[in-house]
N, C-alpha and C. Protein backbone atom coordinates (compact mmCIF):
# COMPACT_ATOMS: atom_id res chain seq x y z
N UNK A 1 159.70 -13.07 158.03
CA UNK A 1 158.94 -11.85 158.10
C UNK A 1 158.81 -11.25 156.71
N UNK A 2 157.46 -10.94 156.27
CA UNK A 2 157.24 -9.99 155.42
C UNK A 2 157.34 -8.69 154.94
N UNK A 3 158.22 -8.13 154.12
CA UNK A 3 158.13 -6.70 153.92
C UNK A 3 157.67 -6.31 152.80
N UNK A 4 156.50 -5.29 152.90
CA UNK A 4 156.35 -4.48 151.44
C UNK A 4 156.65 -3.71 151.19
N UNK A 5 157.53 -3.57 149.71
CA UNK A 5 158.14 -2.80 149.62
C UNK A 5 157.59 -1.59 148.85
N UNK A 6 158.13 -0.39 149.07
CA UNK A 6 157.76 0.57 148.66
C UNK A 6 158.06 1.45 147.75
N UNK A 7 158.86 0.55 147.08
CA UNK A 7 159.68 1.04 145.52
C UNK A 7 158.36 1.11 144.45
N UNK A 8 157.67 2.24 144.27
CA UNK A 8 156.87 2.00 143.34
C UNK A 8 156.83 2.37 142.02
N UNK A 9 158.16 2.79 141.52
CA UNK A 9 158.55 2.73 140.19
C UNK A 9 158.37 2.08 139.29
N UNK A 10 158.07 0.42 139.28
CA UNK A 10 157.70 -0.40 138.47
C UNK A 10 156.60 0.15 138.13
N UNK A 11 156.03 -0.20 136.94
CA UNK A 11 154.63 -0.21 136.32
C UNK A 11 154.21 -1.46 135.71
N UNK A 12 152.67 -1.46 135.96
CA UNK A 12 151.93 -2.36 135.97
C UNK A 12 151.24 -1.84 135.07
N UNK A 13 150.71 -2.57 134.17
CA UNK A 13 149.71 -2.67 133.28
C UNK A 13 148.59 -3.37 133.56
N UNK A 14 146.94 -1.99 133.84
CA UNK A 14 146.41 -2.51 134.62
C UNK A 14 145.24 -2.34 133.87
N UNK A 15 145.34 -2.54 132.10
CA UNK A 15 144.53 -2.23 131.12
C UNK A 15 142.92 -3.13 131.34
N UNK A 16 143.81 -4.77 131.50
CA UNK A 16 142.53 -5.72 131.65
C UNK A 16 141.42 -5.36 132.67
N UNK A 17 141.93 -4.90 133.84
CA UNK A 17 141.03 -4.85 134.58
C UNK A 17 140.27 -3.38 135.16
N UNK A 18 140.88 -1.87 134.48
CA UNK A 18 140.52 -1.04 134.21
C UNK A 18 139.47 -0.72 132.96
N UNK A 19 139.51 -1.56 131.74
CA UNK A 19 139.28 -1.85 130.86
C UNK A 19 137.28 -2.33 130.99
N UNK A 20 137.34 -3.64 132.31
CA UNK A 20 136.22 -3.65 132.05
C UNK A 20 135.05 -2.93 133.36
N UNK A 21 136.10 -2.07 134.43
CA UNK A 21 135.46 -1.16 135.01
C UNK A 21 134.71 -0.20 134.14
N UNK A 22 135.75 0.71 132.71
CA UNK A 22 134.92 1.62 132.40
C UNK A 22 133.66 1.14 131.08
N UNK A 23 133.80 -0.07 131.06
CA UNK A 23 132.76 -0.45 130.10
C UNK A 23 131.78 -0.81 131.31
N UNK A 24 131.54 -1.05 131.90
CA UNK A 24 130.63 -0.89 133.32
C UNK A 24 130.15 0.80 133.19
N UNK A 25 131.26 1.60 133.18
CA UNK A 25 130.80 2.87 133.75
C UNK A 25 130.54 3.55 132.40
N UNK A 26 130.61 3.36 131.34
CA UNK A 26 129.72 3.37 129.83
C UNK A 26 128.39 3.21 129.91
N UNK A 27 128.12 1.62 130.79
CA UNK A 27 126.82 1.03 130.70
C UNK A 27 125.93 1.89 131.15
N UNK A 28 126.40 2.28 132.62
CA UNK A 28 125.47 3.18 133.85
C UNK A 28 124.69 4.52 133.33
N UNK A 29 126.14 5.16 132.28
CA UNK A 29 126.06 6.53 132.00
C UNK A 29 124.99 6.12 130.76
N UNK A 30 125.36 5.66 130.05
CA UNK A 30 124.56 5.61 128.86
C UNK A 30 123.94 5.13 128.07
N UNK A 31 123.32 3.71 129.08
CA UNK A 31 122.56 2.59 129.14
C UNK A 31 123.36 1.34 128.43
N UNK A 32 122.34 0.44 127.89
CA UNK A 32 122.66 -0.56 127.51
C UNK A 32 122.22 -0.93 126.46
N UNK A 33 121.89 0.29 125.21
CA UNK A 33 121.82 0.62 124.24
C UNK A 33 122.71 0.77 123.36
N UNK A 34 123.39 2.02 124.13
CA UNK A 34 124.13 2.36 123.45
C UNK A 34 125.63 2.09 123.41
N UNK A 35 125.64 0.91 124.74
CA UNK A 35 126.67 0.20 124.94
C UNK A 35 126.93 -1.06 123.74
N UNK A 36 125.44 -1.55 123.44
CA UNK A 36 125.62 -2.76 122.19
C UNK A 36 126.19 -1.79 120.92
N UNK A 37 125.59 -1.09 121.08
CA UNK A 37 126.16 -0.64 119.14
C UNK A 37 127.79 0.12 119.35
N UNK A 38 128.16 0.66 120.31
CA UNK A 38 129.86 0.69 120.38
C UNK A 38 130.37 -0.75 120.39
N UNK A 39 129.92 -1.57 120.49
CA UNK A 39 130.43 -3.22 120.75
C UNK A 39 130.32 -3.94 119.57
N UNK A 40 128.89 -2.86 118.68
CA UNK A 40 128.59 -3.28 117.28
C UNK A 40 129.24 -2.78 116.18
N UNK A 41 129.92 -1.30 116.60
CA UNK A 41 130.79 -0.58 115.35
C UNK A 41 132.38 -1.20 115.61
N UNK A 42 132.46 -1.82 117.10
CA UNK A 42 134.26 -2.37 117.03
C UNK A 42 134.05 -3.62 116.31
N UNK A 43 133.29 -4.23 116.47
CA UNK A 43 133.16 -5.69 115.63
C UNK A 43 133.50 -5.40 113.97
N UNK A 44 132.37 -4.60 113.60
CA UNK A 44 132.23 -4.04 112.05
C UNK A 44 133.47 -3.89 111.38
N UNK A 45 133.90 -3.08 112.55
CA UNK A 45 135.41 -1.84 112.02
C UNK A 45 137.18 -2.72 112.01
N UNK A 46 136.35 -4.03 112.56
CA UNK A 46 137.78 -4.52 113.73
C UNK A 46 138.74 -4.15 114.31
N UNK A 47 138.13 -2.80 114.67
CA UNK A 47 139.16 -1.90 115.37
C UNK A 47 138.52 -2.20 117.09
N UNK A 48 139.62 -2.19 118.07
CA UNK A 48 139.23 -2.25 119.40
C UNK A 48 139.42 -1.41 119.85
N UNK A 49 138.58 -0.49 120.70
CA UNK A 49 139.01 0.95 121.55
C UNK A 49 138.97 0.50 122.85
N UNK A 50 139.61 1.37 123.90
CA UNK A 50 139.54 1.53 125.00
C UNK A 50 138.40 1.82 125.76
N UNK A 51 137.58 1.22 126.67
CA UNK A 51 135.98 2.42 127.18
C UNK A 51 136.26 3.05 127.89
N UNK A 52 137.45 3.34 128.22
CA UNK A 52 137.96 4.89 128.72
C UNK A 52 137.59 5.77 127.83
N UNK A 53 138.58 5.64 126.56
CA UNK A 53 138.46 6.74 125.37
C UNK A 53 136.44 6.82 124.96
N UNK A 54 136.10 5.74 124.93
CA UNK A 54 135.03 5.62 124.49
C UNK A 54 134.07 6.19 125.27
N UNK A 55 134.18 6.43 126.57
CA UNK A 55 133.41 6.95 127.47
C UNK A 55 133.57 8.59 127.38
N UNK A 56 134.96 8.68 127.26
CA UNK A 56 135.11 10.16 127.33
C UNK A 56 135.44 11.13 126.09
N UNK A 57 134.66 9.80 125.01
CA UNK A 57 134.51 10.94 123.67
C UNK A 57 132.99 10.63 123.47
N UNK A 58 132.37 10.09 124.28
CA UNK A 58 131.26 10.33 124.27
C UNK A 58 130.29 11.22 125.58
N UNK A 59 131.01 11.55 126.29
CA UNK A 59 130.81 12.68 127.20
C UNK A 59 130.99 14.05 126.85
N UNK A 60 131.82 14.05 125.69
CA UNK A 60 132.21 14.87 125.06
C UNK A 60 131.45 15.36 124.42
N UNK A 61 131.14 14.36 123.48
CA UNK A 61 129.89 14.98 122.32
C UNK A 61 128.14 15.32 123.04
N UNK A 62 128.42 14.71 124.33
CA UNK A 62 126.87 14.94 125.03
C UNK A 62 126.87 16.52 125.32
N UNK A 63 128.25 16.74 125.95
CA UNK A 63 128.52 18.39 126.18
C UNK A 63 128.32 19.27 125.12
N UNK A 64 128.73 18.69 123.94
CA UNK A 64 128.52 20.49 122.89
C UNK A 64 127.27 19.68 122.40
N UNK A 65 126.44 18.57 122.01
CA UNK A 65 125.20 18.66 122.17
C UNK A 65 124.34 19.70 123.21
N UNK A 66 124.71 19.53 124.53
CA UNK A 66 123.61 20.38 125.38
C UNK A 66 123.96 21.65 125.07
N UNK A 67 125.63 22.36 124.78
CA UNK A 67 125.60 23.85 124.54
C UNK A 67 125.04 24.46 123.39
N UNK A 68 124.91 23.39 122.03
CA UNK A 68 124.41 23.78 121.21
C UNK A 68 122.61 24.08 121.45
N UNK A 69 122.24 23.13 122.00
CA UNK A 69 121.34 23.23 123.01
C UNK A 69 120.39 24.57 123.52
N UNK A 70 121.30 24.50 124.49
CA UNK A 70 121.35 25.82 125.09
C UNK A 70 121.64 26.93 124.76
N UNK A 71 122.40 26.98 123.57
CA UNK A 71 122.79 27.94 123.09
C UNK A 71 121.24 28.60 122.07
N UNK A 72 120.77 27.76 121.38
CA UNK A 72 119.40 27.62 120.40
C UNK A 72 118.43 28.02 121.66
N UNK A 73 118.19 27.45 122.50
CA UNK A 73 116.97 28.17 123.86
C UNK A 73 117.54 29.80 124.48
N UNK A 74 118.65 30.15 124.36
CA UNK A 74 119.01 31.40 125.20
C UNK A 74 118.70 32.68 123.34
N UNK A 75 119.05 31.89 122.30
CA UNK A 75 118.95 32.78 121.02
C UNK A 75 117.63 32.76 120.75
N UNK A 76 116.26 32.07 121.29
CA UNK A 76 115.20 31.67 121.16
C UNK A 76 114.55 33.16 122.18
N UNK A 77 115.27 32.77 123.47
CA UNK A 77 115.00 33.63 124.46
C UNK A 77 115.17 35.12 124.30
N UNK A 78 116.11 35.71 123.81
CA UNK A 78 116.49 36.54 123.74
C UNK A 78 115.31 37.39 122.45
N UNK A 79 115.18 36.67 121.53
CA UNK A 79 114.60 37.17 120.62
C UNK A 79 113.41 36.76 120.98
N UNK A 80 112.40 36.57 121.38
CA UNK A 80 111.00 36.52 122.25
C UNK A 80 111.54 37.83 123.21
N UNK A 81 112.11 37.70 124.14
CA UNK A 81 112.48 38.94 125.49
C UNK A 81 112.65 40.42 124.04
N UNK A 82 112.89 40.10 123.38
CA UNK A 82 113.47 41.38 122.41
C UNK A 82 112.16 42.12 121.95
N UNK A 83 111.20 41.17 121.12
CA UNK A 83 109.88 40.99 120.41
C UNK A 83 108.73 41.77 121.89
N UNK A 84 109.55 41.09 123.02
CA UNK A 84 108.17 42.13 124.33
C UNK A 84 108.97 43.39 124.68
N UNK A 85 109.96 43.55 124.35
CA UNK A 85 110.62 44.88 124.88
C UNK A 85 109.98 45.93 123.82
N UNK A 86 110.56 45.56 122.38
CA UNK A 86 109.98 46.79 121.52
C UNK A 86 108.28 46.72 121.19
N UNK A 87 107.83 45.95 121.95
CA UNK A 87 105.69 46.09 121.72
C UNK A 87 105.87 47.02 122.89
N UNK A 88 106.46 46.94 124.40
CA UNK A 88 106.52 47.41 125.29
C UNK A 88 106.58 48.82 124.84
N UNK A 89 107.69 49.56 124.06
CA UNK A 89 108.23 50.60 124.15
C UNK A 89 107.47 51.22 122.93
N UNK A 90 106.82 50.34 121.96
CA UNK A 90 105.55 50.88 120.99
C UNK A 90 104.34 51.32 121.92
N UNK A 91 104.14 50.23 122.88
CA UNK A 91 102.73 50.84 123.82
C UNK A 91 103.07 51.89 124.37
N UNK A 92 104.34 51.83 125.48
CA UNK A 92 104.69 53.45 125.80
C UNK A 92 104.51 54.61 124.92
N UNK A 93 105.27 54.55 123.85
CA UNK A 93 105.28 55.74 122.84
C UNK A 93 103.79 55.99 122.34
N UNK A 94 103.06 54.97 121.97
CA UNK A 94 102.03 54.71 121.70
C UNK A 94 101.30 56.02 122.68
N UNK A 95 101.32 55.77 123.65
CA UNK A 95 100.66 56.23 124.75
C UNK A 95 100.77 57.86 124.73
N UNK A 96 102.17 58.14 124.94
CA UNK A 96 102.78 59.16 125.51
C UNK A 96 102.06 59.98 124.19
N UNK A 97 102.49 59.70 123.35
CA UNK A 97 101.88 60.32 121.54
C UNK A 97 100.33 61.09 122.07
N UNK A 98 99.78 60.12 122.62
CA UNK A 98 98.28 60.34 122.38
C UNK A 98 98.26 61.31 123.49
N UNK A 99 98.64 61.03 125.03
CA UNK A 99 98.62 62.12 126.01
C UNK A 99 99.51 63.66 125.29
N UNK A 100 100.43 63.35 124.39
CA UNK A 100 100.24 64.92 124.29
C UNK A 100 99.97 65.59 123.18
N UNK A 101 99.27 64.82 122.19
CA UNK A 101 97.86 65.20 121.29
C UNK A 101 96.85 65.93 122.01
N UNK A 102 96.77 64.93 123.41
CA UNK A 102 95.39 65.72 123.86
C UNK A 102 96.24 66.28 124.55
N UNK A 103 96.97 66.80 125.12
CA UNK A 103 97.39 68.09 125.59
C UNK A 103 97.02 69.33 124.67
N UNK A 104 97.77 68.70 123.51
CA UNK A 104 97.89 69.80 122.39
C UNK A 104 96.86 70.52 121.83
N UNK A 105 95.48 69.58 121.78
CA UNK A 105 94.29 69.34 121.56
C UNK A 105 93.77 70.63 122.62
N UNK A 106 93.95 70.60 124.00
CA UNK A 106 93.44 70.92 125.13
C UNK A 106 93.69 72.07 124.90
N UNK A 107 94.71 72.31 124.98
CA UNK A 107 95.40 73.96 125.19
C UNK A 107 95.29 74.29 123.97
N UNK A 108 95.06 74.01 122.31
CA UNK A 108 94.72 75.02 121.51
C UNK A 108 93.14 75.41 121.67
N UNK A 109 92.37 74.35 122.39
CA UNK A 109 90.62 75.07 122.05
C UNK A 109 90.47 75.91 123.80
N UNK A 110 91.89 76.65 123.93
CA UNK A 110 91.78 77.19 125.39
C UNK A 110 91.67 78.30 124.63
C-alpha cells in the first residue's frame, strides 16, 4: 500500500520548470518582440535573468510609464479646464460691467 506523505518541509527547486512558464507569460503580455531582444541583451551581457524578475520589472516600468502618462493628460486637462474657467468669468464680468454702465447710463439721463 501506498502512502503520501505529508511532510512538506522539503524543498524543491522548481526553477526549470517555473522558469519557462513565465517566459511564456512574458511572451503573451508583451509579445514576441520584445521577448527576442530580452533573449538578445542576456546573450550580449552573458548575464542570465529569471522571466519572473524580467516580467515583473517590466510591468513595472509599463506602470510609471502610464502614470507619467496620465499624469501629462490630467496637467494638460487641468490647464485647458483652467484657460475655460477664467474666459468664463471674463465673459461674466465682461457682462455684468456693461449691465451696470447701462444702469448707470440710465439713471443719470433720468
Amino acid at each position: 500500500m501506498f502512502v503520501l506523505s505529508t511532510n512538506f518541509s522539503t524543498q524543491m527547486d522548481l526553477t526549470g520548470v517555473t522558469d519557462l512558464l513565465w517566459k511564456r507569460f512574458f511572451q503573451w503580455e508583451f509579445g514576441e518582440a520584445d521577448m527576442n531582444v530580452a533573449i538578445k541583451r542576456m546573450k550580449e551581457s552573458g548575464v542570465r535573468y529569471k522571466w519572473k524578475k524580467l516580467f515583473e520589472a517590466k510591468t513595472e516600468k509599463q506602470k510609471q510609464v502610464e502614470q507619467r502618462m496620465s499624469a501629462g493628460l490630467r496637467n494638460k486637462y487641468e490647464a485647458a479646464n483652467w484657460f475655460c474657467i477664467e474666459n468664463n468669468v471674463v465673459k461674466v464680468l465682461g457682462a455684468r460691467l456693461s449691465w451696470l454702465s447701462a444702469q448707470l447710463h440710465c439713471n443719470s439721463n433720468v
